[in-house]
Protein backbone atom coordinates (compact mmCIF):
# COMPACT_ATOMS: atom_id res chain seq x y z
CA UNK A 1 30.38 73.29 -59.36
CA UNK A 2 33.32 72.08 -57.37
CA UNK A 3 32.97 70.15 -54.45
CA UNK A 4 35.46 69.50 -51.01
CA UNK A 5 35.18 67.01 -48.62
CA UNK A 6 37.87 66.17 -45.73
CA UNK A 7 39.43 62.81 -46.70
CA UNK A 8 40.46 62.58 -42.70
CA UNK A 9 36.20 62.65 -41.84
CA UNK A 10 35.88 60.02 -43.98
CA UNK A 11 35.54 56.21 -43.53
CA UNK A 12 35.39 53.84 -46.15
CA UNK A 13 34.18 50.43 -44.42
CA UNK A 14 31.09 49.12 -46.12
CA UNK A 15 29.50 48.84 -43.05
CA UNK A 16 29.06 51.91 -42.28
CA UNK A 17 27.72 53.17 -46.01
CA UNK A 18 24.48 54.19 -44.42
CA UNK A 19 26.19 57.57 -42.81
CA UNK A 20 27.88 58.61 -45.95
CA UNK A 21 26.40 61.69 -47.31
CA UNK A 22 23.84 60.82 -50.04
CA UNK A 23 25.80 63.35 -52.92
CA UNK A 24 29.30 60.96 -51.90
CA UNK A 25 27.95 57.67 -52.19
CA UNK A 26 27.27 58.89 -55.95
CA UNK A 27 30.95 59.78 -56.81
CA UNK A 28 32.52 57.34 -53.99
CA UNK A 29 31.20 54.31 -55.41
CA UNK A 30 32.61 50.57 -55.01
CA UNK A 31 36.19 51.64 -53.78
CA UNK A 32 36.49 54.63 -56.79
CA UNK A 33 36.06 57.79 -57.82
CA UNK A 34 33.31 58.43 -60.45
CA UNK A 35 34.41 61.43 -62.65
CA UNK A 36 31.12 62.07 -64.06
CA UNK A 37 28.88 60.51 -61.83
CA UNK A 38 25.60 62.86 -63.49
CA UNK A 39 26.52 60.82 -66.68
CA UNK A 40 27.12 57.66 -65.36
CA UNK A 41 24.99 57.20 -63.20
CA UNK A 42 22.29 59.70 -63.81
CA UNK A 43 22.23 60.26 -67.71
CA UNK A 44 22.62 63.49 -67.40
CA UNK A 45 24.94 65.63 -68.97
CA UNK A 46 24.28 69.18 -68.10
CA UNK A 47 24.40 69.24 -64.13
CA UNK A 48 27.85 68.77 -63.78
CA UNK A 49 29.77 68.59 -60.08
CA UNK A 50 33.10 67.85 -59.51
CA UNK A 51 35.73 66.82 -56.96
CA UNK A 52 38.40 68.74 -55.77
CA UNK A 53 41.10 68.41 -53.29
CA UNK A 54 41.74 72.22 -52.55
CA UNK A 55 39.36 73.40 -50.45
CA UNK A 56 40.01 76.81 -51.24
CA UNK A 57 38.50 75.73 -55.08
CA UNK A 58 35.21 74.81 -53.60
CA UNK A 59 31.70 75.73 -54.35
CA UNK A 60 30.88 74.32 -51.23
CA UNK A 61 32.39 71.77 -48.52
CA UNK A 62 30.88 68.62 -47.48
CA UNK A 63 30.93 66.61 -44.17
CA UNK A 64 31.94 63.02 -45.66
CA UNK A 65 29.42 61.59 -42.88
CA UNK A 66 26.40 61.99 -40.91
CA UNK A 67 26.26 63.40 -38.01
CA UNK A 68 25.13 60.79 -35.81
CA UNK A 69 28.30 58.60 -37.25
CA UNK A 70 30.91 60.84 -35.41
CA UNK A 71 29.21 61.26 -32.37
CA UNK A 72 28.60 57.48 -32.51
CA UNK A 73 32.61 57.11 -32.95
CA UNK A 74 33.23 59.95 -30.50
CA UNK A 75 34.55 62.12 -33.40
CA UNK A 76 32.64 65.41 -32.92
CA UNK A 77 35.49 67.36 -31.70
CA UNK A 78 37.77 67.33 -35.36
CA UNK A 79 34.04 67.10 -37.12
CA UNK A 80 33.55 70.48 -35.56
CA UNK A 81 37.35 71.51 -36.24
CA UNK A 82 36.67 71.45 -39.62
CA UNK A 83 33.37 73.16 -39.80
CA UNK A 84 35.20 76.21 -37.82
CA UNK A 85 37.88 75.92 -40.22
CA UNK A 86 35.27 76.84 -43.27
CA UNK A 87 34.00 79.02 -41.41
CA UNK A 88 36.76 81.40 -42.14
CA UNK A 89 37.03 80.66 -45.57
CA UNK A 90 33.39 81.85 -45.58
CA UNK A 91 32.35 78.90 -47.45
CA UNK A 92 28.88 76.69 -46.24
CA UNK A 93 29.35 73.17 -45.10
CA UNK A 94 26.49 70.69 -46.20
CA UNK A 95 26.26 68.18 -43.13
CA UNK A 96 23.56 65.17 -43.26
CA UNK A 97 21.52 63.75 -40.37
CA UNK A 98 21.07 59.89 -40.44
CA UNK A 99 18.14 57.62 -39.66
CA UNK A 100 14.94 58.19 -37.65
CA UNK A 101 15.91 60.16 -34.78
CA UNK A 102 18.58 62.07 -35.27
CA UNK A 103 21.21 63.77 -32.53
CA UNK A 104 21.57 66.74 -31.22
CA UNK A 105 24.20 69.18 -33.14
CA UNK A 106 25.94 72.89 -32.44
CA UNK A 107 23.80 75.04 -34.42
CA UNK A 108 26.79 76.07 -36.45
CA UNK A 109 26.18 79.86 -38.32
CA UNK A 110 27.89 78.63 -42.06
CA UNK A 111 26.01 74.93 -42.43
CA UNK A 112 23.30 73.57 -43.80
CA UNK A 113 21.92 70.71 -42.20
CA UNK A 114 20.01 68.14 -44.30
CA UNK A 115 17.71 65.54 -42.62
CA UNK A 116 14.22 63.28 -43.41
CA UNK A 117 13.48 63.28 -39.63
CA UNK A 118 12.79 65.92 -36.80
CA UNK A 119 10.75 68.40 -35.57
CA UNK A 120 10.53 71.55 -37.51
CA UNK A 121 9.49 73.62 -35.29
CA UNK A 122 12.14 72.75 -32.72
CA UNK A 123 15.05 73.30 -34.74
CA UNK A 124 16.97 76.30 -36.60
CA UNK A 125 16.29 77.27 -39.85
CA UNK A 126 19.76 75.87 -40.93
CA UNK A 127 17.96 72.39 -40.72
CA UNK A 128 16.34 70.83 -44.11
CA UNK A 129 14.39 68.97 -45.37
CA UNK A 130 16.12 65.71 -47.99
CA UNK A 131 14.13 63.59 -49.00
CA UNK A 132 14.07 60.15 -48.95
CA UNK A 133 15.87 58.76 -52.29
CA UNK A 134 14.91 55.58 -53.80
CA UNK A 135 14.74 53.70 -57.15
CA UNK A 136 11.97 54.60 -59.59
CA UNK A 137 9.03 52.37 -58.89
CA UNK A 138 7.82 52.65 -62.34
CA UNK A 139 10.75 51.43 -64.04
CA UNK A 140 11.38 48.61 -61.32
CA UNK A 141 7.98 47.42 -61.45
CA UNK A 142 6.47 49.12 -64.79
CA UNK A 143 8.99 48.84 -67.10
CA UNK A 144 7.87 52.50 -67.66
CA UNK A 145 8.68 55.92 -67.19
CA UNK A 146 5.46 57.29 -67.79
CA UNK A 147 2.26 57.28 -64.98
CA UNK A 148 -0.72 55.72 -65.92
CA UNK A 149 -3.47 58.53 -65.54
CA UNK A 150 -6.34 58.39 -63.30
CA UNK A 151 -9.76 59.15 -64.09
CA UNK A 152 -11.50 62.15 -62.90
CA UNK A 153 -14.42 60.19 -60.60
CA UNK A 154 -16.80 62.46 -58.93
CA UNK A 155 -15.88 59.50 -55.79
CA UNK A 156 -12.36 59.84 -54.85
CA UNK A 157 -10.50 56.10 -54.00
CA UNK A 158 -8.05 56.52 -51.34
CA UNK A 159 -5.40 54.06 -50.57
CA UNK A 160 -3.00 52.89 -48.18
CA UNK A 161 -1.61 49.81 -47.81
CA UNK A 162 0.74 49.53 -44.60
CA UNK A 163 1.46 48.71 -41.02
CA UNK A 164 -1.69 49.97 -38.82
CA UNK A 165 -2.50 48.57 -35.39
CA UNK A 166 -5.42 48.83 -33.40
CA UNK A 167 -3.67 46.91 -30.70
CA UNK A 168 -4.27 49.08 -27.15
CA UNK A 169 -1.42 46.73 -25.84
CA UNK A 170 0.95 47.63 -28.58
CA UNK A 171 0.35 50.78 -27.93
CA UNK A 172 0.95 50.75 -24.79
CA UNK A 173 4.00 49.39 -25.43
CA UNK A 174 5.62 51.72 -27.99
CA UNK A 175 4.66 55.02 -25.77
CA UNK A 176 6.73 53.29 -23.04
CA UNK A 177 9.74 52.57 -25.47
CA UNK A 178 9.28 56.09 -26.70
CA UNK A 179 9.48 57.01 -22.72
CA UNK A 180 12.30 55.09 -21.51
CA UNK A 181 14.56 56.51 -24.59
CA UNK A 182 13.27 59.78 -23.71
CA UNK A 183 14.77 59.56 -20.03
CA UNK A 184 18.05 57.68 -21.16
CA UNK A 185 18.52 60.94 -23.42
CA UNK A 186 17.58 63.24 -20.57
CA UNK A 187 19.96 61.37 -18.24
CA UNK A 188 22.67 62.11 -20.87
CA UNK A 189 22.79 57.99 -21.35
CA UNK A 190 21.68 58.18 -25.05
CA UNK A 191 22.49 60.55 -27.78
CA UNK A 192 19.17 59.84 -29.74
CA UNK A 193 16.84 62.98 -30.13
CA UNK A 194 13.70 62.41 -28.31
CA UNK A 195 10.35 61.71 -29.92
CA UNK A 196 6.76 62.77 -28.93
CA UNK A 197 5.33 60.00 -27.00
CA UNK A 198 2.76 58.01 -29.41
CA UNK A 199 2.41 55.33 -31.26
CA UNK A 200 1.80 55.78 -34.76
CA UNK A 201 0.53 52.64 -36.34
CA UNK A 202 -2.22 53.16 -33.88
CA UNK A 203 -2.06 57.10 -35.09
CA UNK A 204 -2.52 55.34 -38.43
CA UNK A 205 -5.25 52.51 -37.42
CA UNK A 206 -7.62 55.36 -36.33
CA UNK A 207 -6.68 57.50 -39.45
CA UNK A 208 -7.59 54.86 -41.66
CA UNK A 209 -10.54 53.97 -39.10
CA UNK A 210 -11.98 57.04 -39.80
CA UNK A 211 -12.46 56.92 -43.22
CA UNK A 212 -13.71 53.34 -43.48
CA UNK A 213 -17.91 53.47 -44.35
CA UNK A 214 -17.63 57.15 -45.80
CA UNK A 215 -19.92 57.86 -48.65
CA UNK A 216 -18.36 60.82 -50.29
CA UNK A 217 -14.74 58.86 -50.76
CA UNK A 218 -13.73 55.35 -52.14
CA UNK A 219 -11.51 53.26 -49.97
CA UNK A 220 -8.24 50.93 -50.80
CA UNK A 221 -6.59 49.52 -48.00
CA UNK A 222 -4.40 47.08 -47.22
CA UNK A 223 -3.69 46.72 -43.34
CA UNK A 224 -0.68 44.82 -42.56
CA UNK A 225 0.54 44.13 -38.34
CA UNK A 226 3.73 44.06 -39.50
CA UNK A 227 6.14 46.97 -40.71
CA UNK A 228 6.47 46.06 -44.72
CA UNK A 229 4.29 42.94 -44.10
CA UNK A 230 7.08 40.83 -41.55
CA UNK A 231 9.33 40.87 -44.46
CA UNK A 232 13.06 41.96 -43.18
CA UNK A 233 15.46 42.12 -45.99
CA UNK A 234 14.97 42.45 -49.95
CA UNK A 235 11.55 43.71 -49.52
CA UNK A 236 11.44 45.34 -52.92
CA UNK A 237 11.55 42.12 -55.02
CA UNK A 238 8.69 40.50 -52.57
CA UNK A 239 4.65 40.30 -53.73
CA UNK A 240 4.67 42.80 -50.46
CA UNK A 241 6.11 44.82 -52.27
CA UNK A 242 3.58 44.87 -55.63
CA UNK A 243 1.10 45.10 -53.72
CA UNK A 244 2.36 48.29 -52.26
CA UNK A 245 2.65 49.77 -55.75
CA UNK A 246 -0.14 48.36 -56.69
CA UNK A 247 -2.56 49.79 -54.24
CA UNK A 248 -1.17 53.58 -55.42
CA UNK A 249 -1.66 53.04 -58.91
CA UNK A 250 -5.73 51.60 -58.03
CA UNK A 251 -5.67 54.53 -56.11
CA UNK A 252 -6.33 58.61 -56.43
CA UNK A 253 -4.81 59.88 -53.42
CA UNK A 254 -2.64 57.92 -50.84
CA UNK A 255 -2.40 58.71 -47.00
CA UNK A 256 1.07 59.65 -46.21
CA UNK A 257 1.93 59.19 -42.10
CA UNK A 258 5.07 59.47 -40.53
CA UNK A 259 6.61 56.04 -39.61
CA UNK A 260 9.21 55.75 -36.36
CA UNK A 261 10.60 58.81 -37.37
CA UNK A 262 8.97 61.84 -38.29
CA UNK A 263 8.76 61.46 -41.91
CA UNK A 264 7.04 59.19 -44.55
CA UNK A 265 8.87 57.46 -47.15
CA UNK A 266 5.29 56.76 -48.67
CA UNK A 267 4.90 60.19 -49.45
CA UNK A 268 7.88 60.45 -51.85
CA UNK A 269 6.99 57.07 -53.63
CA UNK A 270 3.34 58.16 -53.86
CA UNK A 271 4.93 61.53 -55.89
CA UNK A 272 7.13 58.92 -58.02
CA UNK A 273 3.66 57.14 -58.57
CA UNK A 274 1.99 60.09 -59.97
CA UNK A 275 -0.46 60.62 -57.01
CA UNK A 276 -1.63 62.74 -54.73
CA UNK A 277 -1.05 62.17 -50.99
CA UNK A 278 -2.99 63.02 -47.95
CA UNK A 279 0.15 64.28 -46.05
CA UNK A 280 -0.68 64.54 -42.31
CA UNK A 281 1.20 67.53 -40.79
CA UNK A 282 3.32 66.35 -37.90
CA UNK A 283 5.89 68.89 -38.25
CA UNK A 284 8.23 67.51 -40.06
CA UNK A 285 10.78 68.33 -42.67
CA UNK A 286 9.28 68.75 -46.47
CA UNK A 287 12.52 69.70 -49.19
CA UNK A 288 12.29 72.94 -50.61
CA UNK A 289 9.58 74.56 -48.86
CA UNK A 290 11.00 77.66 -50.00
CA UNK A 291 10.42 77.06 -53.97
CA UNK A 292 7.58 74.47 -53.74
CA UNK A 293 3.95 75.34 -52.99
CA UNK A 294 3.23 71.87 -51.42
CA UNK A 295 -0.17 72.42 -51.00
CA UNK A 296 -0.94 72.76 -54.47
CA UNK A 297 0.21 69.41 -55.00
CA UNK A 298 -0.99 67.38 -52.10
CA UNK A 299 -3.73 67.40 -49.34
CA UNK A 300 -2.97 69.03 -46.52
CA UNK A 301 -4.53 68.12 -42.91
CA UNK A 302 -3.20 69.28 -39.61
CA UNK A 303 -3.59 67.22 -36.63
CA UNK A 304 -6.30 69.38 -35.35
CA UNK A 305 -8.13 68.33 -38.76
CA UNK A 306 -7.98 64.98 -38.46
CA UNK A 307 -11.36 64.15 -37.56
CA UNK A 308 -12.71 65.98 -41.13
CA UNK A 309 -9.99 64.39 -43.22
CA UNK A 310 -13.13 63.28 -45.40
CA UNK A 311 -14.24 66.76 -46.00
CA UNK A 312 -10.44 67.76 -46.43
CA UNK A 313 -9.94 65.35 -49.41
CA UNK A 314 -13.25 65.89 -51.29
CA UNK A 315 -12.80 69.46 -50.86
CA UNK A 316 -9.67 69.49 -52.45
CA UNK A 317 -10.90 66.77 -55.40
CA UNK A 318 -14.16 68.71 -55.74
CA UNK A 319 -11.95 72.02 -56.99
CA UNK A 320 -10.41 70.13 -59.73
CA UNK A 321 -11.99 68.79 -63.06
CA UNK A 322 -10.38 66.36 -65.72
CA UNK A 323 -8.08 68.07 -67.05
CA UNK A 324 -6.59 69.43 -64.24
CA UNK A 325 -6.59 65.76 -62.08
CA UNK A 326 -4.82 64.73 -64.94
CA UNK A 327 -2.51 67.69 -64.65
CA UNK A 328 -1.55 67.12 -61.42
CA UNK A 329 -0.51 63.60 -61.34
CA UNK A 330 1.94 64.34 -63.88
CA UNK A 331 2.80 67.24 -61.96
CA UNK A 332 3.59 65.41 -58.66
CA UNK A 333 5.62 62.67 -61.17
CA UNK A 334 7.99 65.86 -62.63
CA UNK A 335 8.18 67.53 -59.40
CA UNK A 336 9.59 64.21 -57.76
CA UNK A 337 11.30 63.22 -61.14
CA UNK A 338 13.22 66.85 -61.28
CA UNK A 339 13.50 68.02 -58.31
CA UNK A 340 13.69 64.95 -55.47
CA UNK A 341 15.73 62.73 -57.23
CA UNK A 342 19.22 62.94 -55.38
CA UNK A 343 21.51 64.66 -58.08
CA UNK A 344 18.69 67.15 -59.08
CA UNK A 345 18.56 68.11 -55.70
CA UNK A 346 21.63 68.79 -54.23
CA UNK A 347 22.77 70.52 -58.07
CA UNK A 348 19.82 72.90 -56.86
CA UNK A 349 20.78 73.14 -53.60
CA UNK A 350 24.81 73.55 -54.38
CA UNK A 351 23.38 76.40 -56.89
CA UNK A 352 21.52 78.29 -54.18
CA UNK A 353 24.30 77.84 -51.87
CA UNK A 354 26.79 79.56 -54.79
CA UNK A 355 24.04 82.56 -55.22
CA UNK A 356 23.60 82.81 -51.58
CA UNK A 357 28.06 83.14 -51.29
């Protein structure tokens, strides 16, 4: 699989290494080229991807950086040059949406448009879902590769350990944030997408609220007033950050909650963990909606459900026995192990995108 990217879209500074696309940062790494990132980096050494500088070569064509980056440097107009450029070559053009918010972008007919944050609902089907990539937890704080298996308890523990506020004054606060962004956007002042006026570690306070005192589940919480417990920078090598881990491995199923944007990076680490999360529908972007069956792997509660997430969990633990508990937590591990991690995905993705050409 041979991949293009304009070398005049991109921009090297390290500062701005957040907007690269997530595939680049793999072969653009330190200043140099990787030939064989998939073995360097990944092990791997049957999902092979490539470089190439004639476009006309290419499997598919990538946008060196997010989207948000060139309308943040006023670059939209050659950004959308070159996407009307592959257009002709009738080639698709993978483009990646930054941070929590997002922008707003052309809905272009030959792109796909990957993102962790958003509204599904409100966008074409050209947006997609990435997920959020991160280090293995079990090697970093394991020294493992393999889960270590829950018990089939006819009481279900649930866990979460995170930022919840009960705070009506915080609240208060946020939804006005939320507000005053909303009207810079609508003024045409501010570029960021806006967001559905709430406040979600008081979404996440009453979540957790509800379940405390139920008899038919088990509860594991940590509550923490501070987004990963005040800590700012090298959070991963912090007791904050054990803890976290921690509470999902004491745990059978983990609620997942959007943070500031509308995703959860819980959710992905609770799949690395081997467990089962509680994801709370807030129409958002899950990967691969189209090949996984997410709801065989997870709980799923609409907002409307909310008030019977109880029932919704020991429903869903009451239709499994031993062996298949067992089954799915190493289920959830392979699914995030083979198919979230970031070169497994976009090798999938870069293969669909061949078939669908």
């Amino acid at each position: 699989m041979k991949l293009y990217y304009p070398t005049t879209l991109y921009d090297s500074k390290s500062s701005n290494r957040y907007a690269v696309f997530p595939l680049l940062k793999v072969f653009l790494k330190s200043d140099k080229i990787l030939e064989n990132p998939a073995v360097e980096v990944f092990g791997f050494t049957n999902q092979l991807m490539t470089l190439v500088d004639d476009i006309n070569e290419a499997t598919v064509t990538i946008l060196p950086m997010s989207w948000d980056f060139y309308v943040k440097e006023n670059k939209e107009k050659i950004a959308n040059d070159f996407i009307e450029s592959v257009n002709s070559l009738n080639k698709l053009v993978f483009i990646f949406i930054s941070g929590d918010f997002g922008v707003k972008i052309p809905d272009f007919p030959n792109v796909r448009v990957y993102r962790c944050s958003g509204y599904k609902s409100k966008l074409p089907n050209t947006h997609l879902g990435l997920p959020v990539f991160h280090r293995d937890p079990l090697e970093r704080y394991y020294n493992s590769e393999v889960i270590s298996l829950r018990a089939y308890a006819e009481i279900p523990t649930v866990g979460f350990c995170g930022q919840a506020i009960k705070s009506i004054s915080n609240r208060i606060k946020e939804q006005l944030r939320i507000v005053f962004n909303n009207t810079r956007y609508y003024l045409g002042l501010a570029e960021k997408s806006p967001q559905k006026i709430q406040s979600t570690p008081y979404n996440r306070f009453k979540i957790l609220d509800n379940l405390k005192g139920k008899s038919l589940i088990a509860t594991n919480f940590i509550i923490r007033d501070q987004y990963g417990g005040g800590v700012k920078r090298g959070r991963g090598a912090t007791k904050v950050a054990e803890e976290y881990f921690e509470n999902m491995e004491n745990s059978d199923y983990i609620i997942c909650y959007r943070g500031a944007g509308n995703f959860s990076v819980r959710f992905y680490e609770t799949l690395a963990m081997g467990r089962i999360p509680v994801y709370i529908n807030t129409d958002g972007f899950l990967p691969l909606r189209e090949s996984v069956n997410w709801k065989s792997h997870l709980v799923w509660v609409e907002p409307s459900e909310i008030h019977k997430i109880e029932e919704k969990i020991v429903t869903f633990h009451n239709a499994l026995n031993q062996s298949e508990f067992e089954a799915l937590q190493k289920s959830n591990r392979n699914l995030w192990k083979d198919q979230l991690n970031l070169w497994s995905f976009f090798y999938h993705q870069i293969q669909q995108a061949k078939g669908d050409n």
